[in-house]
Protein backbone atom coordinates (compact mmCIF):
# COMPACT_ATOMS: atom_id res chain seq x y z
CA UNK A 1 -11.61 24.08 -34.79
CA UNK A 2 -13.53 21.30 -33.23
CA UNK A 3 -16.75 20.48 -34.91
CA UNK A 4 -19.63 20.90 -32.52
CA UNK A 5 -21.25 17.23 -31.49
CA UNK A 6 -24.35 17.21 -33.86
CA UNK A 7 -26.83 16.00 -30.77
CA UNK A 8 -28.35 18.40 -28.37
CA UNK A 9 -26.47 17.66 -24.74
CA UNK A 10 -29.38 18.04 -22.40
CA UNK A 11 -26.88 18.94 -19.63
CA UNK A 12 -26.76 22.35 -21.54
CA UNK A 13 -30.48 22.72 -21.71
CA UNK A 14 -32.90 20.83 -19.50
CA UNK A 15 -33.91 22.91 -16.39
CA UNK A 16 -31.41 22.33 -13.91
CA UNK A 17 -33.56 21.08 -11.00
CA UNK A 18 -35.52 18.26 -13.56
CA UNK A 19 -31.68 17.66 -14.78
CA UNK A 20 -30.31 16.84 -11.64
CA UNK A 21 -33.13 14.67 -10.95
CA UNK A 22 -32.76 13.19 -14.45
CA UNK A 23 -28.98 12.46 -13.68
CA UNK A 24 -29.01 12.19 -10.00
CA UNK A 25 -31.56 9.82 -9.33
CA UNK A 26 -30.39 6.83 -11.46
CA UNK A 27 -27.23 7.14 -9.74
CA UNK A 28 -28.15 7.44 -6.48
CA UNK A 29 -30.50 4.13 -6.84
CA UNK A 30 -27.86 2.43 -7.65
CA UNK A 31 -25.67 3.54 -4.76
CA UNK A 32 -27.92 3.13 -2.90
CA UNK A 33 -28.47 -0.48 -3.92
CA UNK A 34 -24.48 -0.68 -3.62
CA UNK A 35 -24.53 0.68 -0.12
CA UNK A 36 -27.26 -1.86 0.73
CA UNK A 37 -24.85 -5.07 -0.59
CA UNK A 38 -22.20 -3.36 2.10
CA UNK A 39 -24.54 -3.51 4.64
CA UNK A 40 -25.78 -7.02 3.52
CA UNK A 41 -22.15 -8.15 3.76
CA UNK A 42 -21.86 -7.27 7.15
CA UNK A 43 -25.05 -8.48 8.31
CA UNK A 44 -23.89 -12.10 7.05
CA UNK A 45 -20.37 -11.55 8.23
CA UNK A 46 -21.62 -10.82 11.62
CA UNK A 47 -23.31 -13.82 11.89
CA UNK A 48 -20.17 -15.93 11.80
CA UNK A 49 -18.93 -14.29 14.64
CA UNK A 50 -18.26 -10.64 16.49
CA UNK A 51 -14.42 -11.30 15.85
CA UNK A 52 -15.58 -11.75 11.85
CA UNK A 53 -17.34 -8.54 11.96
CA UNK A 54 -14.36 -6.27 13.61
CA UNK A 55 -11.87 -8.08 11.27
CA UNK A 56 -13.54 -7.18 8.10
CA UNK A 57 -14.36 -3.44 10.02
CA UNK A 58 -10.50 -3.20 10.56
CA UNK A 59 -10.38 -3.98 6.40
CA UNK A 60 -12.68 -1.57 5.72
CA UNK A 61 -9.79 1.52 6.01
CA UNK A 62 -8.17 -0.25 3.25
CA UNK A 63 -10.44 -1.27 0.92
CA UNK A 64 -12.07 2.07 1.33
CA UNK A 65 -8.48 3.25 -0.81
CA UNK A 66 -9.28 1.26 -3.62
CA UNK A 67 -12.74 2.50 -4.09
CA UNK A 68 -10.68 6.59 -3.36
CA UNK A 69 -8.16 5.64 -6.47
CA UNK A 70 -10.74 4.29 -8.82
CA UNK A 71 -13.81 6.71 -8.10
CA UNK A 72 -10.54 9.90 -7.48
CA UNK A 73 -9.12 9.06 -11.16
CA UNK A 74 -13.09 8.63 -12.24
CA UNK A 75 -13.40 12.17 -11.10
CA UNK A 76 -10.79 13.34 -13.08
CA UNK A 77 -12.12 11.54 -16.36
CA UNK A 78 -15.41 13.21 -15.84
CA UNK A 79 -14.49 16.79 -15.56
CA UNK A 80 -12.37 16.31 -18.70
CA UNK A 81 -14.74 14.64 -20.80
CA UNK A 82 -17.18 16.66 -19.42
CA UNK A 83 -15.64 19.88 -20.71
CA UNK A 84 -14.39 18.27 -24.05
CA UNK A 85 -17.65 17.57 -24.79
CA UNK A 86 -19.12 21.05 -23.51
CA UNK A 87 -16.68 22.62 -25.91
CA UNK A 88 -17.77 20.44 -28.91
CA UNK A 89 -14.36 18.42 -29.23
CA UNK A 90 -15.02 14.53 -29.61
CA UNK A 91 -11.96 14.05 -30.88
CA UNK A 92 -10.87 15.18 -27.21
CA UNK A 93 -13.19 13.39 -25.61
CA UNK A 94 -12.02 10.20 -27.01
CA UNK A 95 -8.83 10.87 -25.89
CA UNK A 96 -9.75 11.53 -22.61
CA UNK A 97 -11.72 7.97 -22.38
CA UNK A 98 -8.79 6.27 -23.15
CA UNK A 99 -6.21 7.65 -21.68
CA UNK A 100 -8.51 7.60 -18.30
CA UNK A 101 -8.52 3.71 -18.59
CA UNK A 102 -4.73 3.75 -18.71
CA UNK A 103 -4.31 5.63 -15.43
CA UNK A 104 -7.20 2.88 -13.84
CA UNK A 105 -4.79 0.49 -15.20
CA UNK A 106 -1.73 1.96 -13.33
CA UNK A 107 -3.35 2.51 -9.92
CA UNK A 108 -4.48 -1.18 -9.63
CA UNK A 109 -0.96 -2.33 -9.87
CA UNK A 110 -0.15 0.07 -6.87
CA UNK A 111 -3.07 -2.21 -4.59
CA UNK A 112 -1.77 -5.58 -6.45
CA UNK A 113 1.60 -5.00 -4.69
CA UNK A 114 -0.25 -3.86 -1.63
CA UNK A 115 -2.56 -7.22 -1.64
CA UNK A 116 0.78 -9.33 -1.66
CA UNK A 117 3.48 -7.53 0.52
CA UNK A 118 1.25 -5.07 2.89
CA UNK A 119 -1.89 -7.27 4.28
CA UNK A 120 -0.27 -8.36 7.14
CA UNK A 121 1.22 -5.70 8.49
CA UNK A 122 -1.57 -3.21 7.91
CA UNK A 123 -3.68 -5.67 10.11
CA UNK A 124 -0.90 -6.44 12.83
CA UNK A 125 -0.99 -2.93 13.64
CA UNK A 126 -4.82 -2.83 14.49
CA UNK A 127 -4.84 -6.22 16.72
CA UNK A 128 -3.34 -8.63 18.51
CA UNK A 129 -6.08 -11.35 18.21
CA UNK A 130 -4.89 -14.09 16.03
CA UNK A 131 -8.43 -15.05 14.77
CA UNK A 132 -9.11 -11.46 13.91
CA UNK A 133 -5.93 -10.69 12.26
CA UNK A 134 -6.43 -14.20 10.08
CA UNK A 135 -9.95 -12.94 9.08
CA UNK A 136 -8.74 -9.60 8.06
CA UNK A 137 -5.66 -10.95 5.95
CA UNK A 138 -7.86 -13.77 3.89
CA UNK A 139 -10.15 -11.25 3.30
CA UNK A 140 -8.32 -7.78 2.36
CA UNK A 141 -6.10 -10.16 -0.04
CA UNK A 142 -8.25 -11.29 -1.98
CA UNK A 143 -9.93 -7.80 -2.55
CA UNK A 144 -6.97 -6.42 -3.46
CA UNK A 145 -4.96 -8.41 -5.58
CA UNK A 146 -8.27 -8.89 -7.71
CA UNK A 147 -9.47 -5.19 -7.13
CA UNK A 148 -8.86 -4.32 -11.32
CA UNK A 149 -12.81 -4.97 -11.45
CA UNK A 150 -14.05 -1.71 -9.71
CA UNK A 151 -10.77 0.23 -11.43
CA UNK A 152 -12.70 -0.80 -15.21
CA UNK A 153 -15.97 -0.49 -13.78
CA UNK A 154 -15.75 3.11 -12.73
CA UNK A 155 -14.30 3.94 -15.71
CA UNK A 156 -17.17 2.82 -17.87
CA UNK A 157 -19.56 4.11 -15.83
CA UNK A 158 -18.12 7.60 -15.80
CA UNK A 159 -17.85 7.93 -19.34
CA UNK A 160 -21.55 7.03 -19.45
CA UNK A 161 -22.22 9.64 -16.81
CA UNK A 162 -20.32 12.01 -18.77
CA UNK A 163 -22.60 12.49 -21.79
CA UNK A 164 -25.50 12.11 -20.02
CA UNK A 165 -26.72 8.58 -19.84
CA UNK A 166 -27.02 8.00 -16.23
CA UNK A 167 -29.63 5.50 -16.54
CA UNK A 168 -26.66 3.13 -17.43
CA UNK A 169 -24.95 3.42 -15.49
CA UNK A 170 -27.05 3.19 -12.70
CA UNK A 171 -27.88 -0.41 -14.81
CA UNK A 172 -23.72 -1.30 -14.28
CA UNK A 173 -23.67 -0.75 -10.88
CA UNK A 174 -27.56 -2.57 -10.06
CA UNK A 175 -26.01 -5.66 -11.67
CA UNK A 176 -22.38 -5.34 -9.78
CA UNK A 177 -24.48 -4.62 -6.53
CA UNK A 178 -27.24 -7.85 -7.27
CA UNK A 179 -24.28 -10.49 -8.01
CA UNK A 180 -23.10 -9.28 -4.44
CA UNK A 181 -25.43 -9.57 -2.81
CA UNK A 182 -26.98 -12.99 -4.20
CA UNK A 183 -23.39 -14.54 -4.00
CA UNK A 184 -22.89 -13.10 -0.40
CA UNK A 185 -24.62 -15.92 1.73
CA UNK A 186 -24.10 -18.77 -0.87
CA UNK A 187 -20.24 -18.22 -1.04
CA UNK A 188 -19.92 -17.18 3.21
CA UNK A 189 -22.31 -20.32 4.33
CA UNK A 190 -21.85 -22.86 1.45
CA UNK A 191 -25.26 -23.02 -0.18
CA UNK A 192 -26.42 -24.64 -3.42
CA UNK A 193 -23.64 -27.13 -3.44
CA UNK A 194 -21.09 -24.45 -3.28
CA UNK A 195 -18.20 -24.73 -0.79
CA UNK A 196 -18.62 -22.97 2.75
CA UNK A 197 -15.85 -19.91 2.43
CA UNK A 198 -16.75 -17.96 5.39
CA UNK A 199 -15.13 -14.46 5.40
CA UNK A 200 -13.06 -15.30 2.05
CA UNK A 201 -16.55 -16.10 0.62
CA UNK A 202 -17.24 -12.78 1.31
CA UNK A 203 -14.41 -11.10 -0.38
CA UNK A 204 -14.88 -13.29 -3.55
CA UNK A 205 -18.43 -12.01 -3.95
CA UNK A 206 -16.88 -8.42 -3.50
CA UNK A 207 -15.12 -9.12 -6.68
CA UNK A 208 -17.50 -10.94 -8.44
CA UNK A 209 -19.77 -8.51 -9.00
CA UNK A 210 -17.34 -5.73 -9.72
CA UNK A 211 -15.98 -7.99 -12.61
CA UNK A 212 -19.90 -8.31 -13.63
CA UNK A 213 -20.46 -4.47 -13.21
CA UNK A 214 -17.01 -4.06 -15.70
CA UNK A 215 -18.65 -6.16 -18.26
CA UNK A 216 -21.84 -4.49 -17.83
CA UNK A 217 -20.53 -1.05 -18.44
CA UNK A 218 -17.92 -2.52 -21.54
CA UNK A 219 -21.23 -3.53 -23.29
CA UNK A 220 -23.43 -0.47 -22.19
CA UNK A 221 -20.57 1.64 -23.61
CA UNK A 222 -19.84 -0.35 -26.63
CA UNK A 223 -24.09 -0.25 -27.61
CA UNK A 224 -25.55 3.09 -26.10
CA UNK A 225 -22.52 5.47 -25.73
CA UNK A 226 -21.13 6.40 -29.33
CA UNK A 227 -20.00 9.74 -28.32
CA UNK A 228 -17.15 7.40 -26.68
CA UNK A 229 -14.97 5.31 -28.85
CA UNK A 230 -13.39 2.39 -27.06
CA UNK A 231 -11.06 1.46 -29.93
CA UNK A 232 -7.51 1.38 -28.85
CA UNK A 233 -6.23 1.70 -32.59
CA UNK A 234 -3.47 4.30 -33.11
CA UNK A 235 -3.41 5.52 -29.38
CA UNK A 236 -0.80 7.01 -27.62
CA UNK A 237 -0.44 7.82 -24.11
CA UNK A 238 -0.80 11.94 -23.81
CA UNK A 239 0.80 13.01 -21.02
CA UNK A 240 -0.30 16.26 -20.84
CA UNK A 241 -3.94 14.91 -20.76
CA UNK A 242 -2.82 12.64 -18.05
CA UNK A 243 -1.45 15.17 -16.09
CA UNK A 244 -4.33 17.71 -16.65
CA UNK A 245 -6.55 14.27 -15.10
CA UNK A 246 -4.49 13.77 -12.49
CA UNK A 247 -4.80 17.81 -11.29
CA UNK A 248 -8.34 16.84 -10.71
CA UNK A 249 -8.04 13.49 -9.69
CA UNK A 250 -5.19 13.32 -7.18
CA UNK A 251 -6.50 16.08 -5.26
CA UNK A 252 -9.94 13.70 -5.10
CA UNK A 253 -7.97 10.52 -4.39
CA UNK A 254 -6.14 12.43 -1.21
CA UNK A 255 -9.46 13.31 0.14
CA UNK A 256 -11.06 10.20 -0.23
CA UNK A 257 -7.44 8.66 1.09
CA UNK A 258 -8.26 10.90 3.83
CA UNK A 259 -11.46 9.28 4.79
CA UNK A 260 -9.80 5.78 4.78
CA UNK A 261 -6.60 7.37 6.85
CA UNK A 262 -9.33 8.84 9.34
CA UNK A 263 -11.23 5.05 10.03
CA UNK A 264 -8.26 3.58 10.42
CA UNK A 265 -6.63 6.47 13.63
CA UNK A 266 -10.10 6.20 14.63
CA UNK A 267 -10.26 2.14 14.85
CA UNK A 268 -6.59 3.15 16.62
CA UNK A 269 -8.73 4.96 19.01
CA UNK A 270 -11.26 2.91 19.52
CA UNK A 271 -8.98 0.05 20.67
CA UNK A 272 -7.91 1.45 23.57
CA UNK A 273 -11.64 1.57 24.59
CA UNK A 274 -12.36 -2.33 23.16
CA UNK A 275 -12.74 -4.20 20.19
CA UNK A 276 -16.39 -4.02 20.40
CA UNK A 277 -16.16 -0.32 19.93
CA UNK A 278 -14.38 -0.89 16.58
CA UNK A 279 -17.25 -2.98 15.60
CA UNK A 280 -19.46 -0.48 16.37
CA UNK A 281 -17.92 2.02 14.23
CA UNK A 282 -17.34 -0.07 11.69
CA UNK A 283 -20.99 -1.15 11.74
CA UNK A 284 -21.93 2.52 11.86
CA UNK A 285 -20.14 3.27 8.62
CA UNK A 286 -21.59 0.56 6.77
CA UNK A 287 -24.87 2.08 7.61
CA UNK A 288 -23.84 5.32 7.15
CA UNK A 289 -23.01 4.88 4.03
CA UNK A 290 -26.58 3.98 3.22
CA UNK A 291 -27.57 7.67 3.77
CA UNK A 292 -24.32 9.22 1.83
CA UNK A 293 -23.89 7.12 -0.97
CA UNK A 294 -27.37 8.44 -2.29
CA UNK A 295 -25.79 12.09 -1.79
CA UNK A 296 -22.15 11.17 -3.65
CA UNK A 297 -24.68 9.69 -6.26
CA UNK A 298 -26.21 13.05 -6.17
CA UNK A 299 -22.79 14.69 -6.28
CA UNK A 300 -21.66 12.56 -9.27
CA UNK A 301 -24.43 14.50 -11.20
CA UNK A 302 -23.02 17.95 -10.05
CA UNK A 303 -19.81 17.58 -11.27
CA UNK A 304 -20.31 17.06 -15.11
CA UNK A 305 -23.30 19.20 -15.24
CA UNK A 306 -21.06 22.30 -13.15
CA UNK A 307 -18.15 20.95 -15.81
CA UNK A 308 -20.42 21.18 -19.04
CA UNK A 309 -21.85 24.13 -18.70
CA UNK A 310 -18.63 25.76 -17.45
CA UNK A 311 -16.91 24.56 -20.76
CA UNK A 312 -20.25 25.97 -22.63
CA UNK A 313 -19.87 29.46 -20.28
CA UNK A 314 -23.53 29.25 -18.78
CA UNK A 315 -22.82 30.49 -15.22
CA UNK A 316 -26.48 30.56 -14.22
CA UNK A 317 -26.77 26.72 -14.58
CA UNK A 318 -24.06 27.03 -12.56
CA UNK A 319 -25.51 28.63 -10.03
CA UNK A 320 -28.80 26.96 -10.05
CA UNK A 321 -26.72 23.58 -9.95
CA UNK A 322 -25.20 24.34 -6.69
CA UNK A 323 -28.30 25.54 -5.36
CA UNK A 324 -30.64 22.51 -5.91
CA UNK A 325 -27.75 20.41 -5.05
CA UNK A 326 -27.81 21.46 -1.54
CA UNK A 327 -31.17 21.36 -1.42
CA UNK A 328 -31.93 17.67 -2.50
CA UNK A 329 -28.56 16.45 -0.41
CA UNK A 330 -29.61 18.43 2.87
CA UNK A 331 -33.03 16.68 2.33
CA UNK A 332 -31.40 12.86 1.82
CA UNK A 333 -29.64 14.04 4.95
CA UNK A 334 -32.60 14.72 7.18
CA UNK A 335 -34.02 11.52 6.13
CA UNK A 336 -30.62 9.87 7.41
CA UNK A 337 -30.61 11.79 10.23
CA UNK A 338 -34.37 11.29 12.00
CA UNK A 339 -33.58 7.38 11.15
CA UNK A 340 -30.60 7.45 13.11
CA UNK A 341 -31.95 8.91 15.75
CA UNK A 342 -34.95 7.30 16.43
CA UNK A 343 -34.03 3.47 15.25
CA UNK A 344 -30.81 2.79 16.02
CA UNK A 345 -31.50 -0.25 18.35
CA UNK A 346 -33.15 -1.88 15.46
CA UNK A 347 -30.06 -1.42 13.13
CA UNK A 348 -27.81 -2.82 15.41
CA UNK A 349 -29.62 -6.04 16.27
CA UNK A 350 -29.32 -6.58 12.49
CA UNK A 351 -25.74 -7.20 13.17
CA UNK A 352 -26.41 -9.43 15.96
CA UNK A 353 -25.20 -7.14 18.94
CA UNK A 354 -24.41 -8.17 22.46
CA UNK A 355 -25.98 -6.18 25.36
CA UNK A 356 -22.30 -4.76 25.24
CA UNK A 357 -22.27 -3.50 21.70
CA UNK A 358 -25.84 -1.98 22.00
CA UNK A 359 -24.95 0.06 25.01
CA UNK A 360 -22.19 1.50 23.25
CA UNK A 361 -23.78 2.08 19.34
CA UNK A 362 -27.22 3.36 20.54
CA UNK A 363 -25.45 6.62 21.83
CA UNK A 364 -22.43 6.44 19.03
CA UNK A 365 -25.66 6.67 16.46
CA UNK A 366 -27.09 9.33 17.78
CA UNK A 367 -24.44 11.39 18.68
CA UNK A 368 -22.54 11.07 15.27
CA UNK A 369 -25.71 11.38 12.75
CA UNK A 370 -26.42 15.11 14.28
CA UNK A 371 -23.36 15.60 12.10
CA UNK A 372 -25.51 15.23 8.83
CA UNK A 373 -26.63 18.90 9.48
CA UNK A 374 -23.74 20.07 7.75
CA UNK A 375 -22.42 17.20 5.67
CA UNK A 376 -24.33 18.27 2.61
CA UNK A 377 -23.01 21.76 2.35
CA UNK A 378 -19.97 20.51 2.44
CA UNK A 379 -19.97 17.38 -0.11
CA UNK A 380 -21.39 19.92 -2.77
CA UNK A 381 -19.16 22.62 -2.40
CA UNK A 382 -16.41 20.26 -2.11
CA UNK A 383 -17.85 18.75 -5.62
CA UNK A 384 -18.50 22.49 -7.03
CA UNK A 385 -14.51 22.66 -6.59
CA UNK A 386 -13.50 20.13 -8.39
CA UNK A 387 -15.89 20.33 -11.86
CA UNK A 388 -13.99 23.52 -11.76
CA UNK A 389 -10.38 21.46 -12.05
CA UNK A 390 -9.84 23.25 -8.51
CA UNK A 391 -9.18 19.94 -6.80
CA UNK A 392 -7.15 21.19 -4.04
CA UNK A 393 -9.34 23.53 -2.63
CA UNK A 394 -11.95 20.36 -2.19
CA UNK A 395 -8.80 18.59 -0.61
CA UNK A 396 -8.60 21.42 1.98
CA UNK A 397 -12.05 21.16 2.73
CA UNK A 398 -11.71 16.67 3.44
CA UNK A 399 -8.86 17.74 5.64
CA UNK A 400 -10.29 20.32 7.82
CA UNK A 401 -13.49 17.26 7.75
CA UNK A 402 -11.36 14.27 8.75
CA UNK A 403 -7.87 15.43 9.74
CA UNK A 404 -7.47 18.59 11.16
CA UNK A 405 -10.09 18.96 13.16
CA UNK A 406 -11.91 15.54 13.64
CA UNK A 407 -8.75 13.60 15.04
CA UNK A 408 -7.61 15.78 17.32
CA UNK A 409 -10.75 16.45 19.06
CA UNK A 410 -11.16 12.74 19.05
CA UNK A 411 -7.64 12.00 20.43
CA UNK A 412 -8.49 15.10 22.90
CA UNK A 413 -12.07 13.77 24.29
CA UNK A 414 -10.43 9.54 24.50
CA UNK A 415 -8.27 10.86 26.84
CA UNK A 416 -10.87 11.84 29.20
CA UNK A 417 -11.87 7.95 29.37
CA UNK A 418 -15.65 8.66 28.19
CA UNK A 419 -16.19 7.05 25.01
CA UNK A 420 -19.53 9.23 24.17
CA UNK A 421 -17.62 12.20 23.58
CA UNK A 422 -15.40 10.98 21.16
CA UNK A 423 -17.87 10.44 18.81
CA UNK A 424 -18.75 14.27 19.46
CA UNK A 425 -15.73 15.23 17.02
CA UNK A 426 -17.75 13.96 13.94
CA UNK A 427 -20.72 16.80 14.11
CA UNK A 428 -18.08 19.87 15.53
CA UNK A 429 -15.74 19.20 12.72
CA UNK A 430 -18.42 19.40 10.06
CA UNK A 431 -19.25 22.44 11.40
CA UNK A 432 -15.96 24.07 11.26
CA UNK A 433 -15.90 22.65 7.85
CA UNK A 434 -18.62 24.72 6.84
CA UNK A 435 -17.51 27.77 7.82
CA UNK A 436 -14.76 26.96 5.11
CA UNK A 437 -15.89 24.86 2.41
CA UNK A 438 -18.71 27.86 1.33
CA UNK A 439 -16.28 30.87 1.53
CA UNK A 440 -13.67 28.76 -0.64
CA UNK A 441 -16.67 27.88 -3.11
CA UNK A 442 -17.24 31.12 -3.56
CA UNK A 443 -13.42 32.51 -4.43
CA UNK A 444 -13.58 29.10 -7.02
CA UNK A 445 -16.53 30.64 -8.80
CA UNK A 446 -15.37 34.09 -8.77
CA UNK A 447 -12.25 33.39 -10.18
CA UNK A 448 -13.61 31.35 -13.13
CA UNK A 449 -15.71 34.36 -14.04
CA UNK A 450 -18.53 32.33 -13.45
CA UNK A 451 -20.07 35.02 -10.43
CA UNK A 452 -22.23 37.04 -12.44
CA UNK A 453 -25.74 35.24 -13.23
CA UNK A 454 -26.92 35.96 -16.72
C-alpha cells in the first residue's frame, strides 16, 4: 500500500472558502497580469496599423489552440496528480509528472508541423488583403514553430498547483507575463538599439517570455516542490497513465479547441460585414479575456481541490468548493460586466479606433458582456466535471456554449444584415448553457457518491 505523504495537504483541511482564496488568488493575479500582456500586445500592434491589428485578430483562432493543448493536457496532469496525492501515493504522483511532460512534448510537434505547412492557408481563408495575410503568416509562424515554451511552462506550473503551492506559480507566469510585456514595444518599434520587427517583434516577445516562464517553473519545481521528482532516471512511458490523462485532457483540449473553432466561423462572419468588424471582435476578446482569465485562474483552483478531496472521500469540501466557486466567479463577472457597459468607448480608443470601429464596438461591448450573467455557472460546473475525470460531460457543456447554439444563432441573425444582433448569440447561448451545465453537474456528483454532505 502507498505510504501516506508525511506533510499535512492543506487542500484536505483549510476551510474551503480561505482555501480557494489561498489557491485562487495567486493564480488569478497572474492571469490576470497575463491577460493584461495580451491586451498590451494589441494596443502596440494597433498602433502600426488597423490592417496589423485584424491580422494578428485573424491569428488569434490559432494560437488560441496552442494555449487549448498545453493548458487541456495541464488539466489532465492536475486531476491525476491531484488524486495520487489525495490517496497518499507519491510514487504515483511522480509518475504522473513525468509522463505529463511527455504528452506536452508530443502535442508541440503536432503545432511545429502546423507552423511550417498550415500558416498560409489557415490565413488565405480569412482574407484576401495581401498586407493582412503577410502580417498574419510572419506572425502565427513564429508562435508556432517555437510554441514548446508554454507546452513546459504549463506543465511546471501545474504540478506546482497540484500540491498546493500556487504562490509559484503565480511567480512563473508574473515573470513569463513581465518579459512580454517589457519586450513588446522594444522588439515591435526598435528601441534600445534593438532592430524595429514590427508584428514579428511581437510574436518573438510571445515566446520569449514563455521560454522565461519554463525556466521559472523548472527552478521553482526543482527548489520548492519535492513532492515532485523531475528526475528522468529509470522512466518508462505508462500508457495506461497516459491514457487515463488523456480521458481528462482530450475532452478539455476539444472544448478549448472549440473556443478557437468558434473565433475563427465568427471572424468568417464578421467578414461579410467588414474587416473592421473582425477587429472589433478580436479587440473585444483580448479584453475579454481580462475579466475571464481571473475566473479560469479561479477555476484552476477548483479542479485539484474538487480532485483531492474526492481521492480523500470528503464530499462536503466538495460541495462547499462548488459553492464558493460560483460565488467569487459570478462576482469577478459583475465587475467585468458594469465595466463593459459603462466604458467601452474608453477601451476602444486604447486601440486607436476610427469613428468606424467605435460605432460598431460600443454596441458589440455592451451587447456581448450581458452574457457574463451566466458565464460563471457555467465555467465551474464545467470545471466540477472534469476534477471528477468526467471530461466529456464539460465538453458537452463548451459545445452547447460555442457550437450548437452560439453559431447558428449568429449565422441566423447575419443574415438579417444587422450586425447588432449577431453579437446577441453570445448572452442567449450562455443561457441555454445553463440550463444544462447545472443538471449535468449534478448527475457527475451523484454518480461519484459524492451527493450526500457529511
Amino acid at each position: 500500500m502507498a505510504q501516506r505523504l508525511d506533510v499535512s495537504n492543506k487542500m484536505g483541511e483549510m476551510p474551503v472558502k480561505t482555501l480557494l482564496l489561498d489557491m485562487g488568488i495567486p493564480i488569478m493575479i497572474s492571469m490576470l497580469v497575463q491577460a493584461l500582456y495580451n491586451v498590451v500586445d494589441g494596443v502596440f500592434v494597433a498602433q502600426l496599423s488597423e490592417n496589423a491589428l485584424t491580422a494578428v485578430s485573424m491569428a488569434f483562432p490559432m494560437q488560441n489552440l496552442i494555449i487549448a493543448f498545453a493548458v487541456g493536457n495541464g488539466v489532465g496532469i492536475n486531476a491525476n496528480l491531484s488524486k495520487a496525492l489525495g490517496c497518499g501515493d507519491r510514487k504515483r504522483a511522480n509518475s504522473v509528472a513525468k509522463n505529463g511532460l511527455l504528452l506536452q512534448g508530443l502535442s508541440y510537434l503536432i503545432f511545429l508541423i502546423a507552423g511550417i505547412f498550415a500558416v498560409e492557408p489557415y490565413m488565405r481563408a480569412q482574407t484576401d488583403n495581401q498586407e493582412i495575410l503577410n502580417y498574419g503568416v510572419t506572425y502565427l509562424r513564429i508562435v508556432l514553430c517555437l510554441s514548446i515554451g508554454v507546452f513546459v511552462q504549463i506543465s511546471f506550473e501545474r504540478f506546482l498547483q497540484s500540491t498546493g503551492r500556487a504562490k509559484y506559480s503565480m511567480y512563473t507566469q508574473l515573470s513569463g507575463a513581465v518579459f512580454n510585456i517589457v519586450f513588446d514595444p522594444i522588439l515591435i518599434f526598435g528601441l534600445l538599439g534593438f532592430p524595429k520587427m514590427g508584428v514579428a517583434g511581437a510574436a518573438v516577445a510571445t515566446v520569449g517570455g514563455q521560454f522565461f516562464a519554463a525556466a521559472m517553473g523548472f527552478f521553482l519545481n526543482l527548489k520548492k516542490n519535492p513532492e515532485v521528482s523531475l528526475s528522468y532516471k529509470d522512466f518508462k512511458p505508462d500508457g495506461i497513465m497516459l491514457a487515463d490523462m488523456c480521458r481528462v485532457s482530450v475532452p478539455s483540449i476539444a472544448m478549448s479547441s472549440i473556443i478557437s473553432l468558434t473565433m475563427f466561423l465568427m471572424d468568417l462572419i464578421l467578414k461579410n460585414f467588414s474587416s473592421t468588424a473582425v477587429a472589433v471582435f478580436g479587440v473585444y476578446g483580448k479584453l475579454q479575456s481580462f475579466v475571464f482569465m481571473p475566473v479560469f485562474g479561479l477555476n484552476n483552483a477548483i479542479v485539484p481541490i474538487i480532485a483531492y478531496n474526492y481521492g480523500a472521500n470528503k464530499p462536503e469540501r466538495i460541495h462547499q468548493t462548488i459553492k464558493y466557486g460560483i460565488l467569487y466567479a459570478t462576482g469577478i463577472l459583475v465587475v467585468g460586466l458594469i465595466i463593459m457597459q459603462t466604458m467601452p468607448n474608453i477601451l476602444l480608443r486604447m486601440y486607436d479606433a476610427s469613428d468606424y470601429m467605435m460605432s460598431i464596438g460600443v454596441p458589440a461591448f455592451r451587447i456581448i458582456s450581458t452574457s457574463f450573467v451566466f458565464v460563471g455557472v457555467n465555467i465551474v460546473c464545467s470545471s466540477g466535471c472534469q476534477a471528477f475525470g468526467k471530461g466529456v460531460y464539460s465538453l458537452i457543456i463548451s459545445v452547447i456554449r460555442q457550437i450548437a447554439a452560439l453559431l447558428p444563432i449568429a449565422w441566423l441573425f447575419s443574415l438579417t444584415g444587422k450586425l447588432d444582433l449577431v453579437w446577441l448569440c453570445f448572452p442567449i447561448s450562455e443561457a441555454i448553457a445553463t440550463c444544462v451545465s447545472v443538471p449535468l453537474l449534478r448527475r457527475v456528483i451523484k454518480k461519484a457518491g459524492m451527493d450526500s454532505q457529511k
